[in-house]
C-alpha atoms as a PDB file:
ATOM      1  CA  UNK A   1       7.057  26.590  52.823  1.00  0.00           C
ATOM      2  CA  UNK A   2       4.556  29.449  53.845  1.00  0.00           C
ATOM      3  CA  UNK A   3       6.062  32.923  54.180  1.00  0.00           C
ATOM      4  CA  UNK A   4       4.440  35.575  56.308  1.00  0.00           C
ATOM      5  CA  UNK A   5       6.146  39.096  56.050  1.00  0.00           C
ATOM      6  CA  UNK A   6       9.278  37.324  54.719  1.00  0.00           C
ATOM      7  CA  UNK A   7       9.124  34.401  57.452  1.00  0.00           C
ATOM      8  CA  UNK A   8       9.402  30.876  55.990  1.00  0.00           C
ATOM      9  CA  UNK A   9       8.023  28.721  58.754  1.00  0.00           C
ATOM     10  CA  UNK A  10       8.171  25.142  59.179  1.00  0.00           C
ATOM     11  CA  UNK A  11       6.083  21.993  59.520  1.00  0.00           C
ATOM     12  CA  UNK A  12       6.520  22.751  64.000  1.00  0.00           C
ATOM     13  CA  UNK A  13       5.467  25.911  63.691  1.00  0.00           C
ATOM     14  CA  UNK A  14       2.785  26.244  61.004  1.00  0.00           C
ATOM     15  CA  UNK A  15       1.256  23.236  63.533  1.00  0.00           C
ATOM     16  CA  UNK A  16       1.311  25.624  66.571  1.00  0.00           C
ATOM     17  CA  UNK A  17      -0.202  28.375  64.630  1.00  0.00           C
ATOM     18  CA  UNK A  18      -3.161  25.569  63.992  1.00  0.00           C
ATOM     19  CA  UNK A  19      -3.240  24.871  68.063  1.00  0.00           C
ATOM     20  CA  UNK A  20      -3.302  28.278  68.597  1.00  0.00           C
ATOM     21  CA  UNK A  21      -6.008  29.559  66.374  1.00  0.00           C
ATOM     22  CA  UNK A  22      -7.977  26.600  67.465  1.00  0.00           C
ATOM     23  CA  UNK A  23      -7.329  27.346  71.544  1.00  0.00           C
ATOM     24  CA  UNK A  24      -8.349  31.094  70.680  1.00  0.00           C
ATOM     25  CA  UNK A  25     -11.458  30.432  68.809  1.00  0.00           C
ATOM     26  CA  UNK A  26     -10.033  32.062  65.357  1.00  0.00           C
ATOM     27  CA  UNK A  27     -12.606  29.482  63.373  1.00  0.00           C
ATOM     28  CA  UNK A  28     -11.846  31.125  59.640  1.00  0.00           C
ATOM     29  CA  UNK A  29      -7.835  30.821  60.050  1.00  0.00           C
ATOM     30  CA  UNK A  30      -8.637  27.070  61.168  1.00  0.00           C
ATOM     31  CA  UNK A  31     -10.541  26.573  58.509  1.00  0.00           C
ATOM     32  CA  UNK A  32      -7.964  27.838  56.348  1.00  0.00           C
ATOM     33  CA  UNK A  33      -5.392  25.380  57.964  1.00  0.00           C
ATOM     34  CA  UNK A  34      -7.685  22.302  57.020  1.00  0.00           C
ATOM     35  CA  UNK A  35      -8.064  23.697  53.975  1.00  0.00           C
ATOM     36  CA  UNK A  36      -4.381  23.668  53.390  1.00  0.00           C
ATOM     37  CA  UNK A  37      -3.804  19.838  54.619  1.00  0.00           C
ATOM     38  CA  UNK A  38      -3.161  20.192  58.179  1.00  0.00           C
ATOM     39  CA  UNK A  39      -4.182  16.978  59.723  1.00  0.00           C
ATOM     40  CA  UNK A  40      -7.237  18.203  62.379  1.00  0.00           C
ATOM     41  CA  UNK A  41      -5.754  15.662  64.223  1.00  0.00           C
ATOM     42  CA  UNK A  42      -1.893  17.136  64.577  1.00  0.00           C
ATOM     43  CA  UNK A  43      -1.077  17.122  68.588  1.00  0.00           C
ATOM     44  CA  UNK A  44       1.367  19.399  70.815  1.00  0.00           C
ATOM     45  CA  UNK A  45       3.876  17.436  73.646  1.00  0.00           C
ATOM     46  CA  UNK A  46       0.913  17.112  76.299  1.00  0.00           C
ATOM     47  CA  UNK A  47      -0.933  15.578  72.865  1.00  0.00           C
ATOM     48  CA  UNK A  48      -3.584  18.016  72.742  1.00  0.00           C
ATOM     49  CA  UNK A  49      -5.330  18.275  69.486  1.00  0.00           C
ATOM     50  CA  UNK A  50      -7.613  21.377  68.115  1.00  0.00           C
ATOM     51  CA  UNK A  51     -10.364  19.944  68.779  1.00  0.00           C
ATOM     52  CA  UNK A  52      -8.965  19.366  72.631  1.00  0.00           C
ATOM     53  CA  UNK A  53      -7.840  22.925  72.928  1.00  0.00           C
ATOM     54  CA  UNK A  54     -11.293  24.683  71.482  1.00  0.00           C
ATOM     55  CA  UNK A  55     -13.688  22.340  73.530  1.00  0.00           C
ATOM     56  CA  UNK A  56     -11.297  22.898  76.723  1.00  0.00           C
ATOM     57  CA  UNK A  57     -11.378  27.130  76.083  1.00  0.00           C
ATOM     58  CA  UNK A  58     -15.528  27.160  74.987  1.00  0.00           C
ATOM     59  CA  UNK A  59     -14.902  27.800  71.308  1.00  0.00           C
ATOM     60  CA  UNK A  60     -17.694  26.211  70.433  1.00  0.00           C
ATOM     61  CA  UNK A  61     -17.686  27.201  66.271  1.00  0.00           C
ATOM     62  CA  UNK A  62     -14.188  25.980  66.136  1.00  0.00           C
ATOM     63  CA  UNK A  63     -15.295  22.648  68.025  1.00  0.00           C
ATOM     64  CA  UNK A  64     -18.074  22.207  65.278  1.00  0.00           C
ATOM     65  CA  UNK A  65     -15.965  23.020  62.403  1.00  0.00           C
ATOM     66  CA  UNK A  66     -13.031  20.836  63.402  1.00  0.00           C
ATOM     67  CA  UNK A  67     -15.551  18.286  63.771  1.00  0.00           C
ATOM     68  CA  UNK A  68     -17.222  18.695  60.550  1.00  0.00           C
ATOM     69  CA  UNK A  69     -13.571  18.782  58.926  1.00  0.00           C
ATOM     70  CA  UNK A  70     -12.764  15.069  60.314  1.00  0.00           C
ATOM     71  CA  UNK A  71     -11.086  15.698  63.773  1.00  0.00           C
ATOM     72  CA  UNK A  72     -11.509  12.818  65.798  1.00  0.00           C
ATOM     73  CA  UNK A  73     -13.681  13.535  68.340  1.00  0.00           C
ATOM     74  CA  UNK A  74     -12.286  10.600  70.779  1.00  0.00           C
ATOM     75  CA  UNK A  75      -8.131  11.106  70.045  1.00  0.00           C
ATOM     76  CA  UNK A  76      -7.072  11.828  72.996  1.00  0.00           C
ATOM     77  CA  UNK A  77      -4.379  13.711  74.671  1.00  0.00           C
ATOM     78  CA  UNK A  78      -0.968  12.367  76.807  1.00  0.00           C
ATOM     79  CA  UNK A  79      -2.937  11.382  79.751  1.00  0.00           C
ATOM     80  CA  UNK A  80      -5.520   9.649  77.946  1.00  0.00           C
ATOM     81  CA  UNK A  81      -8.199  12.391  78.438  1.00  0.00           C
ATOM     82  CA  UNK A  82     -10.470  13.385  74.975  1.00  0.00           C
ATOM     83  CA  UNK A  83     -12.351  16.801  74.673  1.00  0.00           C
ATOM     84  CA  UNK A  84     -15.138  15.482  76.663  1.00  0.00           C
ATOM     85  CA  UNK A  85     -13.508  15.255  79.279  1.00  0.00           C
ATOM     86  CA  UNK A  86     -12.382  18.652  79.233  1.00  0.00           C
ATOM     87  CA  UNK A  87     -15.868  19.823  78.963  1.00  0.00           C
ATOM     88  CA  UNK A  88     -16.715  17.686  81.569  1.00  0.00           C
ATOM     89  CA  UNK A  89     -14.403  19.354  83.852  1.00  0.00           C
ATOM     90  CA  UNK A  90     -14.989  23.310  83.019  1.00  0.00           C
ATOM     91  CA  UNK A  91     -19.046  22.185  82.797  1.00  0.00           C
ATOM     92  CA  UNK A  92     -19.517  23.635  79.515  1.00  0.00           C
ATOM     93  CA  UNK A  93     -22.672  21.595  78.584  1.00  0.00           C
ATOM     94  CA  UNK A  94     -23.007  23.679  74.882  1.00  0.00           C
ATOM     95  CA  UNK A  95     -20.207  22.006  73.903  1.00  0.00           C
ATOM     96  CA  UNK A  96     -20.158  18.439  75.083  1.00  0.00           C
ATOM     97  CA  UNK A  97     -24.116  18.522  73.479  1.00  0.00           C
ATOM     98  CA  UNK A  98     -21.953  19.081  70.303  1.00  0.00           C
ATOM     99  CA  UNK A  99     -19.154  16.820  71.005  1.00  0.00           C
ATOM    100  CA  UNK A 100     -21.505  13.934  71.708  1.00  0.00           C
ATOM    101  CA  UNK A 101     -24.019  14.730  69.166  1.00  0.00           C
ATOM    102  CA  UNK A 102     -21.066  13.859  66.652  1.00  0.00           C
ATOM    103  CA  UNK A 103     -20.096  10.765  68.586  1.00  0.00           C
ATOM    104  CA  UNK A 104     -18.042  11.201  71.307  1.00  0.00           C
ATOM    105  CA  UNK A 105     -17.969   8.227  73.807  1.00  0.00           C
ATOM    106  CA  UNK A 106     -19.369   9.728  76.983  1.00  0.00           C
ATOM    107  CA  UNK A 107     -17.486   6.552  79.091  1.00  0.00           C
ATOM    108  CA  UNK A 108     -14.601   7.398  77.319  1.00  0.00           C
ATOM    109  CA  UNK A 109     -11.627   6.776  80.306  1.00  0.00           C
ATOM    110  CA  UNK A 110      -8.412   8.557  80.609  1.00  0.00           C
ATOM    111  CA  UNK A 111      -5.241   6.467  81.799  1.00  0.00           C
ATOM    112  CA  UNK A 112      -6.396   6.190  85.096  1.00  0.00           C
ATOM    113  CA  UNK A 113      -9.738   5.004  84.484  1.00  0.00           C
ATOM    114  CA  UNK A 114     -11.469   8.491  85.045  1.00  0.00           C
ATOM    115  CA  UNK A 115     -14.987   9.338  82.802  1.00  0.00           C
ATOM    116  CA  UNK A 116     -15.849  12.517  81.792  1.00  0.00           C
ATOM    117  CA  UNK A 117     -18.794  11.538  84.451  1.00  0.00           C
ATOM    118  CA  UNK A 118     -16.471  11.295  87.020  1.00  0.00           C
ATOM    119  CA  UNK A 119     -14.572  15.050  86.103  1.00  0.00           C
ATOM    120  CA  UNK A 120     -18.042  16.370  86.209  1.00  0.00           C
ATOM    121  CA  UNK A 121     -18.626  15.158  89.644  1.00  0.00           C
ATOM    122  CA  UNK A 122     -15.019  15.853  91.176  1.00  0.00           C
ATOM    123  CA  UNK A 123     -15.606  19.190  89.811  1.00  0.00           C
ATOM    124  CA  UNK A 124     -18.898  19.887  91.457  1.00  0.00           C
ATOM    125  CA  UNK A 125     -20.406  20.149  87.918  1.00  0.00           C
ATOM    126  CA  UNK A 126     -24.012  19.115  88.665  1.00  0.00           C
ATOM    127  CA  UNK A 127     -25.852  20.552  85.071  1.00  0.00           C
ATOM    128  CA  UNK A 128     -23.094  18.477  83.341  1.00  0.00           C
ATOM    129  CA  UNK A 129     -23.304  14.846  85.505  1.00  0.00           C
ATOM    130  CA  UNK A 130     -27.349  15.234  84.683  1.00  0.00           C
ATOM    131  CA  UNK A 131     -26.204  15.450  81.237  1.00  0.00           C
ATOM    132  CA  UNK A 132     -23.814  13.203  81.280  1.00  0.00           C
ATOM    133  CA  UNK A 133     -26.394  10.625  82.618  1.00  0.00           C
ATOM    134  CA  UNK A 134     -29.041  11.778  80.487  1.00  0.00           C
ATOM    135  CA  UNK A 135     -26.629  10.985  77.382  1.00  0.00           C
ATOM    136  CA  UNK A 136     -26.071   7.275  79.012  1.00  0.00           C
ATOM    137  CA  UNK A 137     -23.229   7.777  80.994  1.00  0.00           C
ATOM    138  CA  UNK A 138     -21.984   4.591  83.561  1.00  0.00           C
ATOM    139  CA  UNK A 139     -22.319   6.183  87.090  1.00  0.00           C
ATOM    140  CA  UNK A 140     -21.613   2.628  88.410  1.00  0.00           C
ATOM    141  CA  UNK A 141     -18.580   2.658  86.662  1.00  0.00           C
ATOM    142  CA  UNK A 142     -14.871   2.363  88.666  1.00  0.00           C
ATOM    143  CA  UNK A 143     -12.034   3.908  88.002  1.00  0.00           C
ATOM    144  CA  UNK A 144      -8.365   2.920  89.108  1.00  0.00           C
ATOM    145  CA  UNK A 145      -8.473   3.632  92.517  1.00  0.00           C
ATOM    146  CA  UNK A 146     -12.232   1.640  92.287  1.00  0.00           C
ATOM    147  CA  UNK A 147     -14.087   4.707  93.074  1.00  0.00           C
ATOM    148  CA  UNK A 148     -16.996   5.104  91.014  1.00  0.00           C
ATOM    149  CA  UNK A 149     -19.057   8.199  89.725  1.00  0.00           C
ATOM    150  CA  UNK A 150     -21.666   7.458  92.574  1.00  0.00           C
ATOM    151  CA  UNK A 151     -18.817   7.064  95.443  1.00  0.00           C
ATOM    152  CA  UNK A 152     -17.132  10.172  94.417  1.00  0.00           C
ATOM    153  CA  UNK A 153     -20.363  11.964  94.579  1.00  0.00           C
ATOM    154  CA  UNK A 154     -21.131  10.741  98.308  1.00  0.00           C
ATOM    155  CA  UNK A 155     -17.244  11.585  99.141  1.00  0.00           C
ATOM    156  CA  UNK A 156     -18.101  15.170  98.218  1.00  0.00           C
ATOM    157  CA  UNK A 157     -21.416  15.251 100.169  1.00  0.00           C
ATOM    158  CA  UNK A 158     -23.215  18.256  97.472  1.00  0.00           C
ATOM    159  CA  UNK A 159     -26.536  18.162  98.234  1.00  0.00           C
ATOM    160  CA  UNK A 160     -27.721  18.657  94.468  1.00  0.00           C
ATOM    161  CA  UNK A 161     -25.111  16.519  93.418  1.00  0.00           C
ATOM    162  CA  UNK A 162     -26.588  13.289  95.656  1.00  0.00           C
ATOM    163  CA  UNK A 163     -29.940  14.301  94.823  1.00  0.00           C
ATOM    164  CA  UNK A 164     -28.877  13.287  90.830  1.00  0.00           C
ATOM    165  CA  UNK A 165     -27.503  10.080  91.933  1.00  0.00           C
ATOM    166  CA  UNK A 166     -30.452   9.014  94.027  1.00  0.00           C
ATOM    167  CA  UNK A 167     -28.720   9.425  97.194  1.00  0.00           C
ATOM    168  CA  UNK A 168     -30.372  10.841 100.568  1.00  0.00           C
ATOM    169  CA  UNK A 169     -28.383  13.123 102.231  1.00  0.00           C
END
């Protein structure tokens, strides 16, 4: 067991340390965590990974050195959501570049059928959808409630946003 000023910690807490560093950014002491044989792919209760938490706070160096250390860039977390998603949501396009440049499914759907497409539009996220659709996302695609990318963005009524999907306004 690791010791830290006399502290033995265990397996539960040396794997919230990992979240942690990962959430804040602190790249070096995740790199020293892989290093040591922390699976990149260990998850909290809501099943959010490293990768999940660094895409979701813009820690862009720890997304791309989780990646390059063999996190999955699809696992998702409890609700069926992956880091794109996340991205999606907070419209940090640096990041989902990265996230799909190393293979990320950009139709990827959480347990209700949602795309990361779909969080982008909700969200009002109009750099990201182009993005999104630019990288080959489905805006055609329905989710559980059959509501599609396209619908949501006519729900919403954002000029820019219909503009992107081809609709008049």
């Amino acid at each position: 067991m690791p010791e830290h000023e006399g502290k033995t910690f265990d397996q539960a807490e040396i794997e919230t340390l990992f979240l942690e560093a990962a959430r804040d950014g602190q790249t070096d002491l995740v790199s020293e965590f892989v290093a040591a044989g922390l699976n990149p792919d260990v998850m909290n209760d809501k099943g959010y990974t490293p990768l999940i938490l660094a895409a979701y706070n813009g820690q862009k160096e720890t997304v791309r050195q989780l990646l390059e250390s063999g996190a999955s860039v699809d696992r998702p977390d409890a609700k069926g959501a992956t880091a794109l998603a996340g991205v999606a949501f907070k419209g940090d396009r640096p990041i989902a570049e990265l996230l799909i440049a190393h293979g990320a499914a950009v139709d990827a759907v959480n347990n209700v059928g949602r795309t990361p497409l779909m969080f982008a539009v909700m969200f009002g996220r109009t750099d990201m959808a182009r993005y999104l659709l630019e990288a080959g996302a489905d805006a055609e695609r329905k989710d559980g409630e059959g509501q599609s990318a396209r619908d949501m963005a006519v729900t919403q009524g954002q000029p820019d946003m219909l503009t992107l999907f081809g609709i008049s306004s």
